[in-house]
PDB file of N, CA and C in Angstrom:
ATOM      1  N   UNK A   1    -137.386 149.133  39.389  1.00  0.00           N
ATOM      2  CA  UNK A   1    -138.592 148.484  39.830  1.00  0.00           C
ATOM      3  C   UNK A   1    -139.678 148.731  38.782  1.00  0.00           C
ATOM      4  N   UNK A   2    -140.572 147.808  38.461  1.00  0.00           N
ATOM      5  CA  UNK A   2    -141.507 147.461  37.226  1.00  0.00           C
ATOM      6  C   UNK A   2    -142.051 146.658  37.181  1.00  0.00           C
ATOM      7  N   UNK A   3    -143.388 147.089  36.537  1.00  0.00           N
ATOM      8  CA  UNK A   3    -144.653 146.438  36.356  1.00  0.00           C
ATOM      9  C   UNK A   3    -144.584 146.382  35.320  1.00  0.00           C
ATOM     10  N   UNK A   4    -145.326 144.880  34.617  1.00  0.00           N
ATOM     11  CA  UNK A   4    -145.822 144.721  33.524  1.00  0.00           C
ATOM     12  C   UNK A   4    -147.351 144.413  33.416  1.00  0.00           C
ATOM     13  N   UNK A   5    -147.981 145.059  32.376  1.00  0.00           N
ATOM     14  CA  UNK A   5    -149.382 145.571  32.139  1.00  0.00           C
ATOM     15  C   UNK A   5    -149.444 144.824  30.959  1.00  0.00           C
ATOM     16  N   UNK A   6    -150.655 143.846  31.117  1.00  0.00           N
ATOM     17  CA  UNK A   6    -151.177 143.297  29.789  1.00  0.00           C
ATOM     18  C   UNK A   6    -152.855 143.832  29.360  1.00  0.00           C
ATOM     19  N   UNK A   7    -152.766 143.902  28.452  1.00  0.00           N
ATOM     20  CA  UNK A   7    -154.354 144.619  27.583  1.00  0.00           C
ATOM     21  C   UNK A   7    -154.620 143.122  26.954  1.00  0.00           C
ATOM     22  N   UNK A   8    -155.816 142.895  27.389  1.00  0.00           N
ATOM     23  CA  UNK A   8    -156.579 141.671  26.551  1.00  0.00           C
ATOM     24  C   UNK A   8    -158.110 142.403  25.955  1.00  0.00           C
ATOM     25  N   UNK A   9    -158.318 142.098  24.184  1.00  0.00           N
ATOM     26  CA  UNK A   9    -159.546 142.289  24.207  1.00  0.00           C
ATOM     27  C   UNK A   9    -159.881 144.100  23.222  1.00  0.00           C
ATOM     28  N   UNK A  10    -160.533 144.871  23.494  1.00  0.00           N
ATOM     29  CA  UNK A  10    -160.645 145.609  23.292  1.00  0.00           C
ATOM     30  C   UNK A  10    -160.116 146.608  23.875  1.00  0.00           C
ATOM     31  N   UNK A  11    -159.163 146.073  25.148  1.00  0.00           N
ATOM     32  CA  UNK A  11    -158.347 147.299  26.139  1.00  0.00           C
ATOM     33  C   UNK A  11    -157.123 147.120  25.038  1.00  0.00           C
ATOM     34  N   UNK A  12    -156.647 146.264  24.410  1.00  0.00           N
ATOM     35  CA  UNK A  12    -155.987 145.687  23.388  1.00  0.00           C
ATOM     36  C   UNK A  12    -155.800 147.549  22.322  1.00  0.00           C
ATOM     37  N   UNK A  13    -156.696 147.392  22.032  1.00  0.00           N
ATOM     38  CA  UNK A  13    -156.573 148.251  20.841  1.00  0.00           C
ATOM     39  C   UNK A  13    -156.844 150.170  21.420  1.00  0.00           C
ATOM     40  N   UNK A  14    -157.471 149.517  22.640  1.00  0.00           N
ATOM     41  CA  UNK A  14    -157.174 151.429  23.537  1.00  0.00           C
ATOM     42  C   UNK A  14    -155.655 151.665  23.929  1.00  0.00           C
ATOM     43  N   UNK A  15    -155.107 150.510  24.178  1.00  0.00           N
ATOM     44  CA  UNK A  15    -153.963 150.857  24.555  1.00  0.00           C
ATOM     45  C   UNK A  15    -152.725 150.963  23.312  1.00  0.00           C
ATOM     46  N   UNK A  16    -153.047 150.419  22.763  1.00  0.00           N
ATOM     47  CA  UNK A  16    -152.190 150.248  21.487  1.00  0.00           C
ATOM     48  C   UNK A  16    -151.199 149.443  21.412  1.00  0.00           C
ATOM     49  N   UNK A  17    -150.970 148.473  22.175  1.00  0.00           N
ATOM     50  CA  UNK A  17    -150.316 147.450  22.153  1.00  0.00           C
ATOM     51  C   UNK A  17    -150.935 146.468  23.276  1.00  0.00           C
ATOM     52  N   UNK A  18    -150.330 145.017  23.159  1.00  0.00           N
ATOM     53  CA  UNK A  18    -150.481 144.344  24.182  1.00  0.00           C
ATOM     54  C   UNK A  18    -150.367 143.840  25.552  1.00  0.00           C
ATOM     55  N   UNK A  19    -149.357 144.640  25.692  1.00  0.00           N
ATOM     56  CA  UNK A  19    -148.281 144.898  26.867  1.00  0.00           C
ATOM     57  C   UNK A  19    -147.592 146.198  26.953  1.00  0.00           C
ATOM     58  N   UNK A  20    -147.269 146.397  28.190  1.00  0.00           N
ATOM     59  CA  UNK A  20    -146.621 147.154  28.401  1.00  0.00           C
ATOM     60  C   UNK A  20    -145.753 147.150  29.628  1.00  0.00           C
ATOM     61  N   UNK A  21    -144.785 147.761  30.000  1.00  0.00           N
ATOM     62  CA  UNK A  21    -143.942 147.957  31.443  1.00  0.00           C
ATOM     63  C   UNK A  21    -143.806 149.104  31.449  1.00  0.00           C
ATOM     64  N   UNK A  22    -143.957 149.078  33.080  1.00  0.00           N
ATOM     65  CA  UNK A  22    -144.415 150.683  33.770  1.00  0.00           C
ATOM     66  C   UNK A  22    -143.433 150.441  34.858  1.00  0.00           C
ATOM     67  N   UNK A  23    -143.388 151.744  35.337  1.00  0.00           N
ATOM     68  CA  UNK A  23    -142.511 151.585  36.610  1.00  0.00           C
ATOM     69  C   UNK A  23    -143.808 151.418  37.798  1.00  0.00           C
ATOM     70  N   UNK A  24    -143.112 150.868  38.947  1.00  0.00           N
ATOM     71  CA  UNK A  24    -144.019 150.120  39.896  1.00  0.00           C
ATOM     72  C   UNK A  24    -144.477 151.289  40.540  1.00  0.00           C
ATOM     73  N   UNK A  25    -145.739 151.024  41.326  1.00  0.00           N
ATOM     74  CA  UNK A  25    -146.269 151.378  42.398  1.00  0.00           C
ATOM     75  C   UNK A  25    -146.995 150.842  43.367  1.00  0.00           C
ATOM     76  N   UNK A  26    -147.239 151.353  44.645  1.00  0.00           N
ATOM     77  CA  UNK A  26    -147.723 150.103  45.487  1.00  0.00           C
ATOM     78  C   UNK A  26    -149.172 150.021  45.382  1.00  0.00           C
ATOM     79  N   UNK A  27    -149.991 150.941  44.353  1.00  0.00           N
ATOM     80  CA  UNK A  27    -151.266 150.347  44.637  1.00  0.00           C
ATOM     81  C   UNK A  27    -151.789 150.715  43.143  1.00  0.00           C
ATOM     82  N   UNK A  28    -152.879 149.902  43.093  1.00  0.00           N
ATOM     83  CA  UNK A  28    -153.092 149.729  41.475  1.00  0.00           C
ATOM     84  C   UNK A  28    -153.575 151.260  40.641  1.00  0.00           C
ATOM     85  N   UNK A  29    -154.295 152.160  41.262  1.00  0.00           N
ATOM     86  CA  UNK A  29    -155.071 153.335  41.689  1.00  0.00           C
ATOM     87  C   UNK A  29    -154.250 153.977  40.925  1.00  0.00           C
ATOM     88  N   UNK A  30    -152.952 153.857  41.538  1.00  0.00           N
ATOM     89  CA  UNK A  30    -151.528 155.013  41.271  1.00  0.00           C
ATOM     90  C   UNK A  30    -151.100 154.806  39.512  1.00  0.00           C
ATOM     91  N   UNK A  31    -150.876 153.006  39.037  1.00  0.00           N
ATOM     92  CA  UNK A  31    -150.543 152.780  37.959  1.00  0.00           C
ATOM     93  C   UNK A  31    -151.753 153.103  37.154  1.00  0.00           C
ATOM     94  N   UNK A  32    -152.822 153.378  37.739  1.00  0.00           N
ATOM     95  CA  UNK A  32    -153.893 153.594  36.007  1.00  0.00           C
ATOM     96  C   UNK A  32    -153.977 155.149  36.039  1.00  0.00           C
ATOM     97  N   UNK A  33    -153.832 156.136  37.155  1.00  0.00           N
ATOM     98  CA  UNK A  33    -153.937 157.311  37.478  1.00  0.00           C
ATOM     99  C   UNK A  33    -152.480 157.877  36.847  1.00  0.00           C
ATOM    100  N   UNK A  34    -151.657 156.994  36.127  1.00  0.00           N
ATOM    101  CA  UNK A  34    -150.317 157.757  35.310  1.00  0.00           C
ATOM    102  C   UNK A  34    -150.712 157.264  34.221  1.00  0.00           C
ATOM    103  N   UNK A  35    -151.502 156.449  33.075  1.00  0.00           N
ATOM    104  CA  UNK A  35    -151.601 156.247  32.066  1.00  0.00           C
ATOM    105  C   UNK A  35    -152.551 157.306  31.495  1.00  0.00           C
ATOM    106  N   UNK A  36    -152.534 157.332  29.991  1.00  0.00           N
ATOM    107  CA  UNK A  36    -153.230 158.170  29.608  1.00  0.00           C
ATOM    108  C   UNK A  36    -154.798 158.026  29.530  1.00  0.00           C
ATOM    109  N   UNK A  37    -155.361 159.661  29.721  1.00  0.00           N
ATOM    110  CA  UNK A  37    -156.997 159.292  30.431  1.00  0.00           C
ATOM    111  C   UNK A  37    -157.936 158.508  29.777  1.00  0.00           C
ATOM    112  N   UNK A  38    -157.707 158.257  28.138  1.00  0.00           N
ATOM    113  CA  UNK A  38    -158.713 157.093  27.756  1.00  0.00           C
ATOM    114  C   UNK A  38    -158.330 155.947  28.377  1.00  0.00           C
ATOM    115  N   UNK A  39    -157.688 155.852  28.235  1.00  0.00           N
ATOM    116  CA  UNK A  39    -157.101 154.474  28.892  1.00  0.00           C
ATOM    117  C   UNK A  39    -157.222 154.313  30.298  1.00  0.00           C
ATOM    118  N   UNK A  40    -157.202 155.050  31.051  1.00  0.00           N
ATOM    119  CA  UNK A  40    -157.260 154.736  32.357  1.00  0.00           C
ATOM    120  C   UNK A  40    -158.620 154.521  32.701  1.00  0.00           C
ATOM    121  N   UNK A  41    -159.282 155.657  31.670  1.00  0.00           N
ATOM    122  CA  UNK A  41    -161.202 155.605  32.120  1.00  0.00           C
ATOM    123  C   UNK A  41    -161.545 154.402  31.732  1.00  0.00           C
ATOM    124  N   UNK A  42    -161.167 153.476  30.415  1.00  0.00           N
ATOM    125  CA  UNK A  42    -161.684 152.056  30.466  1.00  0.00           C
ATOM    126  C   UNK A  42    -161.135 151.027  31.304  1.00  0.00           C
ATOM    127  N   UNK A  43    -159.928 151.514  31.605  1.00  0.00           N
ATOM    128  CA  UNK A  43    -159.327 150.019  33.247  1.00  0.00           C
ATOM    129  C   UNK A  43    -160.054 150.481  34.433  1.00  0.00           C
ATOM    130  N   UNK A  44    -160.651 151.375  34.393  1.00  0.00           N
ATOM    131  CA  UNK A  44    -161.330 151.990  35.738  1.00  0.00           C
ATOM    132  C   UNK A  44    -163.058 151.427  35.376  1.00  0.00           C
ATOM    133  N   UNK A  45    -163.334 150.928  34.730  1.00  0.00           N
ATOM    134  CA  UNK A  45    -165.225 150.644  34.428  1.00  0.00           C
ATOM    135  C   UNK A  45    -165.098 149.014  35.079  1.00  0.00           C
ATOM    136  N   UNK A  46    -166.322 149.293  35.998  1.00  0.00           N
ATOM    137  CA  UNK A  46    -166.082 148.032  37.148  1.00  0.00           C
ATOM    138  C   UNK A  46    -166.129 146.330  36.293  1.00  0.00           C
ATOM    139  N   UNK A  47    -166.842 146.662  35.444  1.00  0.00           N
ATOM    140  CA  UNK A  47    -166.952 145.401  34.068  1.00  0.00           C
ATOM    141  C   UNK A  47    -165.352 145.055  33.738  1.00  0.00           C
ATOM    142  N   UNK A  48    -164.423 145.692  34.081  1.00  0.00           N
ATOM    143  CA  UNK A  48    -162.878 145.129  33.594  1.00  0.00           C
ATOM    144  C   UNK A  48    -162.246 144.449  34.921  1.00  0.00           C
ATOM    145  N   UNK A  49    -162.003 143.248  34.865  1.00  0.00           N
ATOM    146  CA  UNK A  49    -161.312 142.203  36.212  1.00  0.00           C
ATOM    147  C   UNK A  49    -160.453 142.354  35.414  1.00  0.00           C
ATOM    148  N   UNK A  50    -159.358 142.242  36.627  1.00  0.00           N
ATOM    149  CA  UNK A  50    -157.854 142.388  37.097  1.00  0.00           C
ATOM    150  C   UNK A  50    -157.138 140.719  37.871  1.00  0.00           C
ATOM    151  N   UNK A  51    -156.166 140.517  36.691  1.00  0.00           N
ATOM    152  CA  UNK A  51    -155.820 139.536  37.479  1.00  0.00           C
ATOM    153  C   UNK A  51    -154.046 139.693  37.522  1.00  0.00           C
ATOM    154  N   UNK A  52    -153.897 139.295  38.952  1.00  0.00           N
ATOM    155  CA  UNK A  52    -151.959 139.936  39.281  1.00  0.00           C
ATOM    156  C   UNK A  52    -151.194 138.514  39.812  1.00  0.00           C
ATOM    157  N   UNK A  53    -150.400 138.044  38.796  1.00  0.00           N
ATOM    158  CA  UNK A  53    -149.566 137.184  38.415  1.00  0.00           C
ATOM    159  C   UNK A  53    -150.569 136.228  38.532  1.00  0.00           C
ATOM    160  N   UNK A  54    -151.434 135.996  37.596  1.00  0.00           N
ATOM    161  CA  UNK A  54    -152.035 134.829  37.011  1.00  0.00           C
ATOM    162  C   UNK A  54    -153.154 134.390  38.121  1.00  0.00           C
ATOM    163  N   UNK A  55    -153.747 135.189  39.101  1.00  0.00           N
ATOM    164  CA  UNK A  55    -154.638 135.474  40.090  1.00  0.00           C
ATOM    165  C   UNK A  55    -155.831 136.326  39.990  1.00  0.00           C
ATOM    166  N   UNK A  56    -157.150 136.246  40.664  1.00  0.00           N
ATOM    167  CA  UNK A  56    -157.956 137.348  39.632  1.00  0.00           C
ATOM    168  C   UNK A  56    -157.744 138.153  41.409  1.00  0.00           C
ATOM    169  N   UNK A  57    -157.791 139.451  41.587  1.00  0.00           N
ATOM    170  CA  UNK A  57    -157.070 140.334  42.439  1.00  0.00           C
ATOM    171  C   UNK A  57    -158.096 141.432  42.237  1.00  0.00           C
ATOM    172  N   UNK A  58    -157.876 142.925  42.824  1.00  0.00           N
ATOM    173  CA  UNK A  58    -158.590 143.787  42.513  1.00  0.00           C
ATOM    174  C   UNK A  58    -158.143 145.210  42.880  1.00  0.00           C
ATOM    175  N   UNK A  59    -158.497 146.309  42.523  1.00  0.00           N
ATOM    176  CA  UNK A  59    -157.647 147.135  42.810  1.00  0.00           C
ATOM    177  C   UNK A  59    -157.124 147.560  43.756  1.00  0.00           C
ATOM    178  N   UNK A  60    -157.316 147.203  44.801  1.00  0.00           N
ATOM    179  CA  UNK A  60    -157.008 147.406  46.471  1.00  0.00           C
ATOM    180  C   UNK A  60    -155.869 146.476  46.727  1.00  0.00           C
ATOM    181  N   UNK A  61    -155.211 145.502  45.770  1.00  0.00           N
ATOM    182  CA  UNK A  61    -154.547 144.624  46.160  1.00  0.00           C
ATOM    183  C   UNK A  61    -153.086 144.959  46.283  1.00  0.00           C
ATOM    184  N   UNK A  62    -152.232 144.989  46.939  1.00  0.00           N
ATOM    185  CA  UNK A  62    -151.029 145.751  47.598  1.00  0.00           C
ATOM    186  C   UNK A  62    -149.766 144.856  46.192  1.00  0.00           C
ATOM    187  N   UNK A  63    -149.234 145.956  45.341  1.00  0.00           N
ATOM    188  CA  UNK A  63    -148.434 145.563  44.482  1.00  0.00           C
ATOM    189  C   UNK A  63    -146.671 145.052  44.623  1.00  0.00           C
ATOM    190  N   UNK A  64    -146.339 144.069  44.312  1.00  0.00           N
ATOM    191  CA  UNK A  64    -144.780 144.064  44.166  1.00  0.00           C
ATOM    192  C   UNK A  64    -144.175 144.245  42.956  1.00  0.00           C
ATOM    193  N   UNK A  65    -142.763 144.621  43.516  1.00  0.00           N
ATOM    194  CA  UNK A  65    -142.249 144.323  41.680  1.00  0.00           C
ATOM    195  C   UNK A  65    -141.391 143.237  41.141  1.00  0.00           C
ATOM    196  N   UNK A  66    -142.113 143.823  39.919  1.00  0.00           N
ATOM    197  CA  UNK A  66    -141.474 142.503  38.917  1.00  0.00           C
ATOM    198  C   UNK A  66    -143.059 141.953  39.106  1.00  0.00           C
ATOM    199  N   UNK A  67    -144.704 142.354  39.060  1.00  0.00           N
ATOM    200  CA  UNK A  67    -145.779 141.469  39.272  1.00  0.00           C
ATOM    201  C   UNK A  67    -146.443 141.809  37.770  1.00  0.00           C
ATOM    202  N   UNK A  68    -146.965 140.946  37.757  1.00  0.00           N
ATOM    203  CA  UNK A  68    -148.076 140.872  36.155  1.00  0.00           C
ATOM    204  C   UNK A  68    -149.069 141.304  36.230  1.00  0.00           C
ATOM    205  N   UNK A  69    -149.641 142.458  35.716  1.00  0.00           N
ATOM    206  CA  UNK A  69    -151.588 142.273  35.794  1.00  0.00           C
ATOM    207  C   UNK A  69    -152.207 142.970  34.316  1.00  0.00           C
ATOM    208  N   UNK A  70    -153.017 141.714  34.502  1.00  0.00           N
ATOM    209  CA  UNK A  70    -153.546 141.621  33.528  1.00  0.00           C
ATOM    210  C   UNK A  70    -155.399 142.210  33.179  1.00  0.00           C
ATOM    211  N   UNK A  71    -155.143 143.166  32.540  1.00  0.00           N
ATOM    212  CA  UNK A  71    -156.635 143.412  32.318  1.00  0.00           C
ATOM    213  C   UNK A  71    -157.509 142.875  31.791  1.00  0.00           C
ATOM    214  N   UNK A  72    -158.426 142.384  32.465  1.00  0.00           N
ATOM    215  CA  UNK A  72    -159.355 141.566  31.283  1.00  0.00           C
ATOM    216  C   UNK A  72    -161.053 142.140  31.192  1.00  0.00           C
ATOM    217  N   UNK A  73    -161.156 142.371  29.953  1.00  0.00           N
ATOM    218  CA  UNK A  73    -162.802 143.208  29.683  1.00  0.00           C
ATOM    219  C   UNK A  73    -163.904 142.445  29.704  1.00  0.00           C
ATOM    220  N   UNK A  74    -165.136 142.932  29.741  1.00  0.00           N
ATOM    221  CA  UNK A  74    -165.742 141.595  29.970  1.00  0.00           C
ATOM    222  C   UNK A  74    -166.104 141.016  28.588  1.00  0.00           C
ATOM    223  N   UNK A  75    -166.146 139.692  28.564  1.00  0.00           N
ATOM    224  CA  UNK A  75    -166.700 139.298  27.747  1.00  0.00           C
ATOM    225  C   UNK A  75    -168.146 139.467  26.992  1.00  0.00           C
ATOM    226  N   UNK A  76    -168.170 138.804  25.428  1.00  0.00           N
ATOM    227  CA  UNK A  76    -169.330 139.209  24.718  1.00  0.00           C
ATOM    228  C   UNK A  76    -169.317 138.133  23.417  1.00  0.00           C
ATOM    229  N   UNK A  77    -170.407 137.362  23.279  1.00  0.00           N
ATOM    230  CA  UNK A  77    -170.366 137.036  21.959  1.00  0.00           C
ATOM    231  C   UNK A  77    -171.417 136.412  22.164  1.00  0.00           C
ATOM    232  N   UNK A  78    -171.829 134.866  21.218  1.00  0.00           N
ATOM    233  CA  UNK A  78    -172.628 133.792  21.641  1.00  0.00           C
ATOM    234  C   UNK A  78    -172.643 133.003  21.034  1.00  0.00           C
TER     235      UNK A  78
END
């Protein structure tokens, strides 16, 4: 059972790749609370939406496996 984790953005380069697969858990809390703590402290800053299989979702949202979520930071430019 597994999750796949996408980094868009500047979570991109905290994480060190673009993706990743994790083994599942049922709530999102659990999968950022096993990654390592830089990384978890920037998927945890309320400015980063979460979207789970192509849905924008949030961390309370009850996980399956084999589901996608995708981090996304907030935007910036002009």
């Amino acid at each position: 059972m597994s999750l796949r984790l996408l980094f868009l953005g500047r979570l991109r380069d905290i994480a060190g790749a673009d993706e990743r697969v994790v083994g599942w858990a049922p709530r999102l809390a659990q999968v950022i609370a096993a990654l390592e703590p830089e990384l978890a402290q920037a998927l945890e800053t309320p400015m980063v939406r979460i979207a789970i299989n192509g849905t924008l979702g949030d961390r309370l949202t009850p996980l399956a496996d084999g589901d996608e979520i995708a981090f996304l930071p907030p935007v910036s430019g002009g």
